[in-house]
Protein backbone atom coordinates (compact mmCIF):
# COMPACT_ATOMS: atom_id res chain seq x y z
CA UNK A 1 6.99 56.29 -64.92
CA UNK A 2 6.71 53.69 -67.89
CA UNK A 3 7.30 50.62 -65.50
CA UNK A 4 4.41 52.11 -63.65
CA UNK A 5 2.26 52.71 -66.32
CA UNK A 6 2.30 49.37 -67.22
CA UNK A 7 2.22 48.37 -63.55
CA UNK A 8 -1.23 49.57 -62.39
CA UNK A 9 -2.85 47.00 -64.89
CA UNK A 10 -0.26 44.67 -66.35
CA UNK A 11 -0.95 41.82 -64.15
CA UNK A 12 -4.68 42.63 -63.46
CA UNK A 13 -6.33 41.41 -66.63
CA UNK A 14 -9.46 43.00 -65.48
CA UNK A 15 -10.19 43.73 -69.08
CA UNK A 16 -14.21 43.15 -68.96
CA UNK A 17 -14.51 43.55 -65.30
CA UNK A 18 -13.33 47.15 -65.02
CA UNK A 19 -16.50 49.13 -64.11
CA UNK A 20 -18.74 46.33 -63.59
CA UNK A 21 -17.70 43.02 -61.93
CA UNK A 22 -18.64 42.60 -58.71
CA UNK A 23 -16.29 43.98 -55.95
CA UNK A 24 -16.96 41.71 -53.21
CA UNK A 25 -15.22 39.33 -51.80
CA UNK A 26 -16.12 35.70 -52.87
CA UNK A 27 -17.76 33.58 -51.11
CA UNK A 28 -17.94 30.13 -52.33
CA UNK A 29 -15.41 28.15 -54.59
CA UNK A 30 -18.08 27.16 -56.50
CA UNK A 31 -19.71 29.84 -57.26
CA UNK A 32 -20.97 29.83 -61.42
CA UNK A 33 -22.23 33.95 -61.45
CA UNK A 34 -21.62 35.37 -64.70
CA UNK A 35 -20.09 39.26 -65.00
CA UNK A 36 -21.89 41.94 -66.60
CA UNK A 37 -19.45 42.63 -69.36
CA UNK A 38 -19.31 45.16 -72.28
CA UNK A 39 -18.49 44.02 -75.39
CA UNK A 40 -18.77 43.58 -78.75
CA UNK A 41 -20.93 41.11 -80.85
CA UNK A 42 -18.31 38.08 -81.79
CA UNK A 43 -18.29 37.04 -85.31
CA UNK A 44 -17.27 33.41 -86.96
CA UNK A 45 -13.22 32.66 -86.38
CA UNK A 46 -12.21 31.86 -90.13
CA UNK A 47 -8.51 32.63 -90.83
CA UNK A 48 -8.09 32.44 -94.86
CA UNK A 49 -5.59 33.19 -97.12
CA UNK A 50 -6.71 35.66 -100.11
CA UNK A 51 -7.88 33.50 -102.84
CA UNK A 52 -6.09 33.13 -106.37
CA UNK A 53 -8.25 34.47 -109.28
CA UNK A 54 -10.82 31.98 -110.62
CA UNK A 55 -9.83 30.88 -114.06
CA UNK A 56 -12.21 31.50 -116.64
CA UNK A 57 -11.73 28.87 -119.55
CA UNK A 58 -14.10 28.11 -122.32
CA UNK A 59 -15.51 24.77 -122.55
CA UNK A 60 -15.56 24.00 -125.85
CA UNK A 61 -16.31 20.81 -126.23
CA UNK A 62 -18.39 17.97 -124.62
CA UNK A 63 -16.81 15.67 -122.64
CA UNK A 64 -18.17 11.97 -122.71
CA UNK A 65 -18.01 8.88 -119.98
CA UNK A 66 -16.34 11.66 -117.94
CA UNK A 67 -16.85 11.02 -114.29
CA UNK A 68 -18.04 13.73 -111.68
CA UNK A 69 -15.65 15.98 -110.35
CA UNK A 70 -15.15 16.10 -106.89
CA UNK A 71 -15.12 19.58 -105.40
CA UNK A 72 -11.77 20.47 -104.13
CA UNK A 73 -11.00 20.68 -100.54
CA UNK A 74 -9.20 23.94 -99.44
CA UNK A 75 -6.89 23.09 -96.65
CA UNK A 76 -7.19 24.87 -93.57
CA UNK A 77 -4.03 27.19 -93.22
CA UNK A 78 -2.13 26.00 -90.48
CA UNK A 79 -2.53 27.53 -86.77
CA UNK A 80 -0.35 29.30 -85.04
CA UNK A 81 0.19 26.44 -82.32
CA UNK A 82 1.06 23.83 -84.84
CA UNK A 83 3.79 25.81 -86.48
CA UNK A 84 5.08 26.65 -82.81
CA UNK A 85 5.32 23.23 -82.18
CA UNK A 86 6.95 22.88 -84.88
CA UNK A 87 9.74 25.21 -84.53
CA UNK A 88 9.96 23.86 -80.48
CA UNK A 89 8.59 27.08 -78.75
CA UNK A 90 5.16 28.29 -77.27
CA UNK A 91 3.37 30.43 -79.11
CA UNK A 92 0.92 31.71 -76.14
CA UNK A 93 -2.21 34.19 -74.45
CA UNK A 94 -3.34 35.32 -71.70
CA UNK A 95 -6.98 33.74 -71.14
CA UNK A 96 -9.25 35.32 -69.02
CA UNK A 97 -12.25 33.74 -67.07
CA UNK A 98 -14.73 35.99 -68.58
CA UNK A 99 -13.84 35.35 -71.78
CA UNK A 100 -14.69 30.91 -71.26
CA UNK A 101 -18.23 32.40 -69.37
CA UNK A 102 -19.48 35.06 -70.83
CA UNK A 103 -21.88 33.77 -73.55
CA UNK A 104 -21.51 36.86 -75.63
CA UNK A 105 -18.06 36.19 -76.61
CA UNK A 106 -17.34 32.72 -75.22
CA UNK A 107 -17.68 30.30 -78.17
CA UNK A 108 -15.46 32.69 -80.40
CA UNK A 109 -13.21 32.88 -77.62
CA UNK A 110 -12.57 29.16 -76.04
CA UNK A 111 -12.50 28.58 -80.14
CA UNK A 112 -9.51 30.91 -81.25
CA UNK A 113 -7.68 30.24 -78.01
CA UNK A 114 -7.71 26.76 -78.53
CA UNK A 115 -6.99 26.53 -81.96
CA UNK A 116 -4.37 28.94 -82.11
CA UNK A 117 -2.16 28.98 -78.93
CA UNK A 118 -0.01 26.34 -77.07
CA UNK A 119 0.12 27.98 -74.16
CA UNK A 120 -2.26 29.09 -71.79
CA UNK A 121 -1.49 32.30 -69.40
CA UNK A 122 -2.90 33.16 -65.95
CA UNK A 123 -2.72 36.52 -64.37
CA UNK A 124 -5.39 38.28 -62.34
CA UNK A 125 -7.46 35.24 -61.42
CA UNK A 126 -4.09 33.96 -59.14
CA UNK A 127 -4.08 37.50 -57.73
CA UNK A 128 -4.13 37.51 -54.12
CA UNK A 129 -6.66 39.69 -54.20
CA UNK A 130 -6.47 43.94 -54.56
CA UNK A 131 -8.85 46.26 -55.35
CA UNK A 132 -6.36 46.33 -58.71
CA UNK A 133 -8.31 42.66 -59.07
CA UNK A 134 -11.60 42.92 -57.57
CA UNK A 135 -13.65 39.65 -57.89
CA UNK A 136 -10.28 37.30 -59.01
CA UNK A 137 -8.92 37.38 -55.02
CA UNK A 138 -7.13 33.43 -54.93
CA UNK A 139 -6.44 34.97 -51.37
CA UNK A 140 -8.76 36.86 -49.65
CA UNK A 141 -8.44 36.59 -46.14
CA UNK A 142 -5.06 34.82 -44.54
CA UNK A 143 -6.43 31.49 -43.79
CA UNK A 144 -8.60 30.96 -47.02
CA UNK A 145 -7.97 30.64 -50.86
CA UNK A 146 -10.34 30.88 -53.80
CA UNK A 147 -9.13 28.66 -56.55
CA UNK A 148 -12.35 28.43 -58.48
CA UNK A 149 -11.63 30.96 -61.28
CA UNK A 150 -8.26 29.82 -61.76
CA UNK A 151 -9.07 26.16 -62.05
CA UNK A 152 -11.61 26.91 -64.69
CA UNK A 153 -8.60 28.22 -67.03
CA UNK A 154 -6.26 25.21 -65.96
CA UNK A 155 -8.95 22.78 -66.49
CA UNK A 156 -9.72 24.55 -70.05
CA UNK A 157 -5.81 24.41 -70.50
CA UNK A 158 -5.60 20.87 -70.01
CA UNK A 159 -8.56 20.10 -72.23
CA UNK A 160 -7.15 21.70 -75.37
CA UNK A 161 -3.37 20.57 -74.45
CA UNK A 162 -2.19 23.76 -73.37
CA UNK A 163 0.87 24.48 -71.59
CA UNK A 164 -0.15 26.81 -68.49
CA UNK A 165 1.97 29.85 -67.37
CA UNK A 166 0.88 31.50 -64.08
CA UNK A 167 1.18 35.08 -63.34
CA UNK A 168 2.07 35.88 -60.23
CA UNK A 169 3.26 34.61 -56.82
CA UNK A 170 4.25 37.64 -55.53
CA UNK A 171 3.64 41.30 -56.98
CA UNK A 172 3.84 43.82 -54.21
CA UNK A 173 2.31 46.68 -55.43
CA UNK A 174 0.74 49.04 -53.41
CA UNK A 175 2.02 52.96 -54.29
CA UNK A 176 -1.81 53.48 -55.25
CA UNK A 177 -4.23 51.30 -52.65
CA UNK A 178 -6.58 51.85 -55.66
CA UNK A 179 -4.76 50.05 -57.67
CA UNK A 180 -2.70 47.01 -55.54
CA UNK A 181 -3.14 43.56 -56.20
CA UNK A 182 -2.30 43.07 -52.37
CA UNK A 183 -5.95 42.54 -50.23
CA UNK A 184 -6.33 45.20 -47.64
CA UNK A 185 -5.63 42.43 -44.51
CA UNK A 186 -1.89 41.96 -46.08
CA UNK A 187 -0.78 45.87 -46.23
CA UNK A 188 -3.15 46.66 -43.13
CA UNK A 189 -1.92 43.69 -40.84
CA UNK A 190 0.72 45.21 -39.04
CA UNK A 191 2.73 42.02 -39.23
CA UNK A 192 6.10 41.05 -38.16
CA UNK A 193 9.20 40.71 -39.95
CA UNK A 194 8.45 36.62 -39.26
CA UNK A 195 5.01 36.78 -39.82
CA UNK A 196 4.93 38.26 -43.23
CA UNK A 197 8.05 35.73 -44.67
CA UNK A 198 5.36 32.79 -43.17
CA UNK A 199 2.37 34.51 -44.70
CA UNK A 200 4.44 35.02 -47.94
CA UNK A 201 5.61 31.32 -48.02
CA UNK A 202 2.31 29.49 -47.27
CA UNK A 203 0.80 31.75 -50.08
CA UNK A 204 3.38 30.12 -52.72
CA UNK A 205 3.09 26.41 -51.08
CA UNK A 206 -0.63 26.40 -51.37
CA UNK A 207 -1.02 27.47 -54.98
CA UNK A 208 2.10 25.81 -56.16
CA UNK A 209 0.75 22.18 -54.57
CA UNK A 210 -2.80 22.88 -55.32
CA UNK A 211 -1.63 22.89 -59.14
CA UNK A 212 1.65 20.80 -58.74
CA UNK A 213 1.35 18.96 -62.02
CA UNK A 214 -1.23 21.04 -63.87
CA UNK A 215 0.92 24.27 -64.16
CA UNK A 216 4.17 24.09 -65.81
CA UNK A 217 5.94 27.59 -65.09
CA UNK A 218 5.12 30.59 -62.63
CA UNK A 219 6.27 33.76 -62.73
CA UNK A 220 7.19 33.81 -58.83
CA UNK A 221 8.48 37.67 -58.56
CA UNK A 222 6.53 40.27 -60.76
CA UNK A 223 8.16 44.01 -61.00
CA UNK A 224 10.49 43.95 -58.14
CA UNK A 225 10.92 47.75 -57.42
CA UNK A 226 14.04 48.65 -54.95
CA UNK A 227 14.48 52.17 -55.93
CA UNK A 228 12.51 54.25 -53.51
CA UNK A 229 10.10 53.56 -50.90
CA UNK A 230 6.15 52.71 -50.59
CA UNK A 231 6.12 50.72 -54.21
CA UNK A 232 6.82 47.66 -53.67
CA UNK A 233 5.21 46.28 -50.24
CA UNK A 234 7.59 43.07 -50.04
CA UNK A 235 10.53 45.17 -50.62
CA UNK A 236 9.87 47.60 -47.96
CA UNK A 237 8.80 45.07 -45.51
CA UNK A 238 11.57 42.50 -46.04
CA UNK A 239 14.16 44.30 -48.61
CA UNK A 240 15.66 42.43 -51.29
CA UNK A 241 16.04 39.03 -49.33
CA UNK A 242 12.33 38.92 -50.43
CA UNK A 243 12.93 37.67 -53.74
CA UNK A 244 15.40 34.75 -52.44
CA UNK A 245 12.97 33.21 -50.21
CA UNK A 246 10.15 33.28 -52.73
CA UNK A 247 12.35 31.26 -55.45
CA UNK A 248 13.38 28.74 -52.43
CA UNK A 249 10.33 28.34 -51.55
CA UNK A 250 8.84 28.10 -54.81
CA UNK A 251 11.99 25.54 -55.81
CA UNK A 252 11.30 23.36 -52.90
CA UNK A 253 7.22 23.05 -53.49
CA UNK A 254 7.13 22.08 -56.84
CA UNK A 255 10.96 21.37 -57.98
CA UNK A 256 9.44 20.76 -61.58
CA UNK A 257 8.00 23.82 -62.32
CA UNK A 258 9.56 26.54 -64.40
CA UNK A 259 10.73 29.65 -62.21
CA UNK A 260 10.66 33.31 -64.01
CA UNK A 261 11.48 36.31 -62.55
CA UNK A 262 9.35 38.99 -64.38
CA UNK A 263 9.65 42.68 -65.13
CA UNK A 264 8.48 45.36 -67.68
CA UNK A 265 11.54 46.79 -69.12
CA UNK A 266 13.79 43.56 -69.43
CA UNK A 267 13.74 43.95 -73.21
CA UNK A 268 16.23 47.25 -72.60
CA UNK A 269 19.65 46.66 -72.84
CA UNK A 270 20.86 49.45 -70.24
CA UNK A 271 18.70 51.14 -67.16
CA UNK A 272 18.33 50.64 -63.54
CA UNK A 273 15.76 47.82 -64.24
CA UNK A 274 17.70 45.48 -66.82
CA UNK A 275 20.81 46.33 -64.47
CA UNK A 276 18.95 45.20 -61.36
CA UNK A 277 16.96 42.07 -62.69
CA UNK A 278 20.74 41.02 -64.59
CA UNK A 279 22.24 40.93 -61.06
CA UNK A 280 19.63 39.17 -59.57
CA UNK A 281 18.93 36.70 -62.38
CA UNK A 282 22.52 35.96 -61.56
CA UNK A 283 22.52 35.78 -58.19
CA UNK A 284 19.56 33.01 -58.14
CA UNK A 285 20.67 31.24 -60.92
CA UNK A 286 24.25 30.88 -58.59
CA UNK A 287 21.57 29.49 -56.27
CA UNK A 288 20.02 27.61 -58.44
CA UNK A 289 16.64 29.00 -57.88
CA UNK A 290 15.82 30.56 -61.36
CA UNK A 291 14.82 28.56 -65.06
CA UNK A 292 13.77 31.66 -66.97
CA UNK A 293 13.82 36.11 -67.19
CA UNK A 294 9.83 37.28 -68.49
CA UNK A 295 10.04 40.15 -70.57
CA UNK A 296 6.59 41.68 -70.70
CA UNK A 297 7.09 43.76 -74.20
CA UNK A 298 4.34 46.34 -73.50
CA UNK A 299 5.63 48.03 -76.95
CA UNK A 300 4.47 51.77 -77.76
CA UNK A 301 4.19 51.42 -81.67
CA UNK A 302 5.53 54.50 -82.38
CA UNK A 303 9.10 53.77 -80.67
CA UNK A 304 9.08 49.85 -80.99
CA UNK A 305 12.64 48.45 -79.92
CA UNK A 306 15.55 47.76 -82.03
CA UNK A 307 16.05 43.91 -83.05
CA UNK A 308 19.44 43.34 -82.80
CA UNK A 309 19.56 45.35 -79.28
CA UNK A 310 16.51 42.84 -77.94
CA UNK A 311 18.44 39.55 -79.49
CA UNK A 312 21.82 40.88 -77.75
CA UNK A 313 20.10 41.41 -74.73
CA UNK A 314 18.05 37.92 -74.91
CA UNK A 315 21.53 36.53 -75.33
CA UNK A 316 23.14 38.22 -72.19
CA UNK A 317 20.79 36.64 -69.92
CA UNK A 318 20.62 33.33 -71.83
CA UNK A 319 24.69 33.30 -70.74
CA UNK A 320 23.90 33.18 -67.37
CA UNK A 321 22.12 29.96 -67.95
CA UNK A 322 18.15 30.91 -68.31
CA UNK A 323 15.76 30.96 -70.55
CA UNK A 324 13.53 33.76 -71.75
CA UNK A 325 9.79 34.48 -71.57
CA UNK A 326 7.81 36.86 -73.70
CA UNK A 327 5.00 36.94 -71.11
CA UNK A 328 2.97 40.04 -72.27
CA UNK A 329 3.27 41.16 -75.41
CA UNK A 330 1.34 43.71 -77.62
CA UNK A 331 2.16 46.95 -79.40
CA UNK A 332 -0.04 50.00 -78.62
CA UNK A 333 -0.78 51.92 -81.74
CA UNK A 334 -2.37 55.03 -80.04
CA UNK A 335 0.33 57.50 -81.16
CA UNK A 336 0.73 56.22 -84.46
CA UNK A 337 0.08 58.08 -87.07
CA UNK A 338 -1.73 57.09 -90.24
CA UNK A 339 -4.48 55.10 -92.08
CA UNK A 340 -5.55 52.34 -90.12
CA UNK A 341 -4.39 50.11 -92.54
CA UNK A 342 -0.78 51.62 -92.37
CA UNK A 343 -1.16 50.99 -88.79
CA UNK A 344 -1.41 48.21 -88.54
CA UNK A 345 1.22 47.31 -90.97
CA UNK A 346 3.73 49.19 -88.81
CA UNK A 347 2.02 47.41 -85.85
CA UNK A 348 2.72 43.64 -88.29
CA UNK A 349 6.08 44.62 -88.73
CA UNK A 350 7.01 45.02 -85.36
CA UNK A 351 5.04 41.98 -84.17
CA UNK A 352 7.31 40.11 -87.04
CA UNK A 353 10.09 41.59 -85.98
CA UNK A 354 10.29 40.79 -82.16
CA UNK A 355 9.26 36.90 -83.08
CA UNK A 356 12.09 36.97 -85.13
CA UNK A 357 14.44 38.05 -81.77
CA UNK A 358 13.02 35.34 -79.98
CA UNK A 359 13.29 32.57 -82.39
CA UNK A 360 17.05 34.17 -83.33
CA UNK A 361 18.31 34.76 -79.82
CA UNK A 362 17.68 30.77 -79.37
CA UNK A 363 17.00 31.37 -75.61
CA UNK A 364 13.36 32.35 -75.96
CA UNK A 365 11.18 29.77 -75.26
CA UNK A 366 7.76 31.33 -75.23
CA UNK A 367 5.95 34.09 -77.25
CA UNK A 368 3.06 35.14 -75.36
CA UNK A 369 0.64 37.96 -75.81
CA UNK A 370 -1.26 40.01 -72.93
CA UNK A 371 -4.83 38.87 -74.59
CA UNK A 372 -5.76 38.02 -78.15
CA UNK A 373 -8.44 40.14 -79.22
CA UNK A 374 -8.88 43.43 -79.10
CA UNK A 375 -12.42 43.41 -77.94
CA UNK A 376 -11.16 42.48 -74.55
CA UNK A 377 -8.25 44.37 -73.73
CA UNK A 378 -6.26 46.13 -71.03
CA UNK A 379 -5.85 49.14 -73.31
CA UNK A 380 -9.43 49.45 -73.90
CA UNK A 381 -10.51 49.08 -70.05
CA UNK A 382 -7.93 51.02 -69.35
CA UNK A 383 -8.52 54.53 -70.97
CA UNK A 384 -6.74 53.71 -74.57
CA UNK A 385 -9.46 52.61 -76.78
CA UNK A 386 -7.11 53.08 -80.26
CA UNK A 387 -4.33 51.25 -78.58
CA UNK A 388 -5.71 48.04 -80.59
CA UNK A 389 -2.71 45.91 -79.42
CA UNK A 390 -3.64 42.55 -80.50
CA UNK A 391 -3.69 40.41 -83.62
CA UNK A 392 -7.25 39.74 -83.55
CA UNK A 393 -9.47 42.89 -83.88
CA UNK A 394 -12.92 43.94 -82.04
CA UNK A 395 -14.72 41.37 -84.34
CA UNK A 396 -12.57 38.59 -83.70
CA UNK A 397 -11.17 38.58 -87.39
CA UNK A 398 -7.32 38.56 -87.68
CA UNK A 399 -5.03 41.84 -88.22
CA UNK A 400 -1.67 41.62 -90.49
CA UNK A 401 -0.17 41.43 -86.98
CA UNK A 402 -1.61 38.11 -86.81
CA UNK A 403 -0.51 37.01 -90.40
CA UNK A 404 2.98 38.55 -89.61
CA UNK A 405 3.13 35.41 -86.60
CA UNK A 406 1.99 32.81 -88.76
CA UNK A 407 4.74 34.07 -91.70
CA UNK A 408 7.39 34.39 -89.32
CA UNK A 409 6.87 30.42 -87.81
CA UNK A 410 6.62 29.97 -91.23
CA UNK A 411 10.20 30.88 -91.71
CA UNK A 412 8.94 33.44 -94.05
C-alpha cells in the first residue's frame, strides 16, 4: 500500500545508519561514538547565480589622477530562510544526528542547514526505539529515556535560531516487527488496557517537559491506521480513543506547543485517509486539542499532484480552524523518464509548484523537506538510489529544485 510504503521508513530517518549503525541499545546519555557511515566526499556550499557576460571594451585612452578601482563585491544571493522569513512561513529540514557528527559530511552539512532553513525537524532520534530506529531509541526500556541524540539537534537548533519540529509522540507501527519504531518491551509487554494509556502518557509528559521551551511544535499522532487489524499497535490496543488522550495529554504538558496530527496522504482530496484524518482533525479541534494537519508530500515525480486540488484541500482543513504542515517533502524521480537534466526540471517544477499551494492556500505555515541532500537520503538507504528527491545533490551543490524554492519566495 502507498501509505505503507512510505510508512516503513518515513519517520525513521535512518538514512546513514541503515546497514551499519550500531543496533544496541544505548547505554549512556552521554555517549560521543561516531557511526560508520557511507557516503560521499562533501564539496564547498556556494549557491551562485550564473554570471552576466564580461564586457570586453577597448581602453583607448590613458586615464590620469584616476584613483584605484575597488573590486566589486558580488552580493551573496539571499537564503532560503531569509526570504521565508520574509514572506512569514518556515522554510524547513529534517536534520539528522549523523549528519552534525560525522566528519565526512558534517561541516557541509551543519553549514547548508544553517544557512538555508528556519526550521529544524526531528524524527528518528525521538523514536521510542524499534528495530525501524536502531541506535536513536529516546525510550528504550519503560522506566528510562535517552535524550542525548535529540538534544544535540535542539541544541544545534537553538544555536543557528531554528524553529524545532519534532516527529513523533506516538507512531504505532508494528505490521512488520522488522520494521516498528515501537521497542520490543512495548508490543511484547502484555499490558493492560490501564497500563498502556499510563505508559503512553508518561512517554509524551517526559519528552514534552524535558524540551518544554526548546521545541515549538510536535507531531503527537503519526499515520493513525483504523482500517484493519495488527498495523497500528495503539489502535488495536486502545481503538481510536488513542488519539484523544495523546492530544490531552500533550495539550496539558506543554499548552504552548504546536499540536499536528500527521499522515501520508493528507495532500488527497478524497480516500479513506483524508476522510478519516478530516473527521478527526475536527473532532479535536471541537476539543480544542489540535493547532495544525502535517502533510508528508512523499511525491512520485511521475504523477505529482494537481495544484489547485492540494490548495482546495489545504483550504478545507484550514476551515476547521488549523493550520497546515508540509512535514516531509521530496519528489522521487525514479520513474521518470528522461535526461537528467529534464529531470530534474520536471522534479523543479513540481517543487515550485507545491510551494506555491502552500504560500496560496494561506493556511500553510511550514515547508519542510524529509532531508536536504541527496547524499543522505531515505530513498537511497532505502533501495531507490535514482529517487534523488532533494534540492541539494550527492555533492552538496544545489539542483533547479532548489532554485525553483528560492524563485518561488521570491515571488517569482
Amino acid at each position: 500500500m502507498k501509505h505503507m510504503r512510505f510508512a516503513i521508513f518515513a519517520a525513521s530517518v535512518l538514512f546513514v545508519a541503515c546497514a551499519t549503525v550500531q543496533t544496541a541499545t544505548p547505554q549512556a546519555v552521554t555517549s560521543t561514538s561516531t557511526p560508520e557511515v557511507v557516503l560521499v566526499t562533501a564539496t564547498p556550499w556556494l549557491v551562485t547565480a550564473t554570471p552576466e557576460p564580461a564586457s570586453t571594451a577597448t581602453i583607448t585612452s590613458t586615464p590620469t589622477n584616476t584613483p584605484t578601482q575597488q573590486p566589486t563585491v558580488t552580493p551573496h544571493p539571499p537564503a532560503l530562510r531569509d526570504l521565508a522569513d520574509k514572506r512569514g512561513i518556515k522554510i524547513g529540514t529534517q536534520v539528522i544526528w549523523e549528519g552534525l557528527v560525522d566528519p565526512r559530511v558534517s561541516e557541509p552539512y551543519k553549514r547548508i542547514a544553517a544557512d538555508e532553513f528556519n526550521e529544524l525537524v526531528i524524527s528518528g532520534e525521538l523514536s521510542w526505539g524499534g528495530t525501524l530506529t536502531p541506535g536513536k531509541a529516546v525510550h528504550p526500556e519503560r522506566n528510562r529515556f535517552d535524550f542525548s541524540k535529540a538534544d544535540l539537534l535542539v541544541k544545534f537548533a537553538a544555536q543557528n535560531n531554528m524553529a524545532v519540529t519534532a516527529h513523533e509522540l506516538i507512531w504505532g507501527l508494528y505490521y512488520n516487527l522488522k520494521a516498528t519504531p515501537l521497542p520490543d518491551w512495548l508490543i511484547n509487554g502484555n499490558f493492560s488496557r490501564d497500563e498502556l494509556i499510563t505508559i503512553m502518557r508518561e512517554h509524551i509528559q517526559a519528552v514534552m517537559s524535558h524540551y518544554k521551551g526548546r521545541i515549538q511544535a510536535y507531531v503527537v499522532v503519526n499515520e493513525p491506521y483504523p482500517y484493519g487489524a495488527a498495523v497500528d499497535f495503539w489502535y488495536d490496543k486502545l481503538g481510536a480513543d488513542y488519539i484523544d488522550i495523546a492530544f490531552q495529554t500533550a495539550r496539558e504538558t506543554d499548552p504552548s506547543a504546536i499540536l499536528i496530527l500527521n499522515d501520508c496522504c493528507g495532500n488527497e482530496v478524497a480516500g479513506q485517509w483524508a476522510d478519516f484524518d478530516y473527521q478527526t482533525t475536527k473532532r479535536l479541534k471541537s476539543k480544542g486539542l489540535i493547532d495544525a494537519v502535517g502533510f508528508q508530500m512523499h511525491l512520485d515525480g511521475a504523477k505529482p499532484p494537481n495544484q489547485a486540488d492540494v490548495i482546495a484541500n489545504m483550504k478545507r482543513f484550514g476551515e476547521l480552524g488549523v493550520a497546515i504542515y508540509v512535514t516531509e517533502f521530496d519528489v522521487d524521480l525514479t520513474d521518470v523518464q528522461g535526461t537528467q537534466a529534464e529531470r530534474y526540471q520536471r522534479q523543479a517544477q513540481i517543487y515550485k509548484d507545491m510551494l506555491r499551494a502552500c504560500l496560496e492556500s494561506a493556511v500553510c505555515k511550514s515547508f519542510s523537506m524529509f532531508g536536504f541532500t541527496d547524499s543522505i537520503s531515505w530513498y537511497k538507504f532505502g533501495g531507490k538510489p535514482n529517487a534523488n528527491a532533494l534540492p541539494i545533490d550527492e555533492n552538496y551543490n544545489p539542483k533547479p529544485a532548489y532554485f525553483a524554492l528560492r524563485d518561488v519566495l521570491l515571488g517569482e
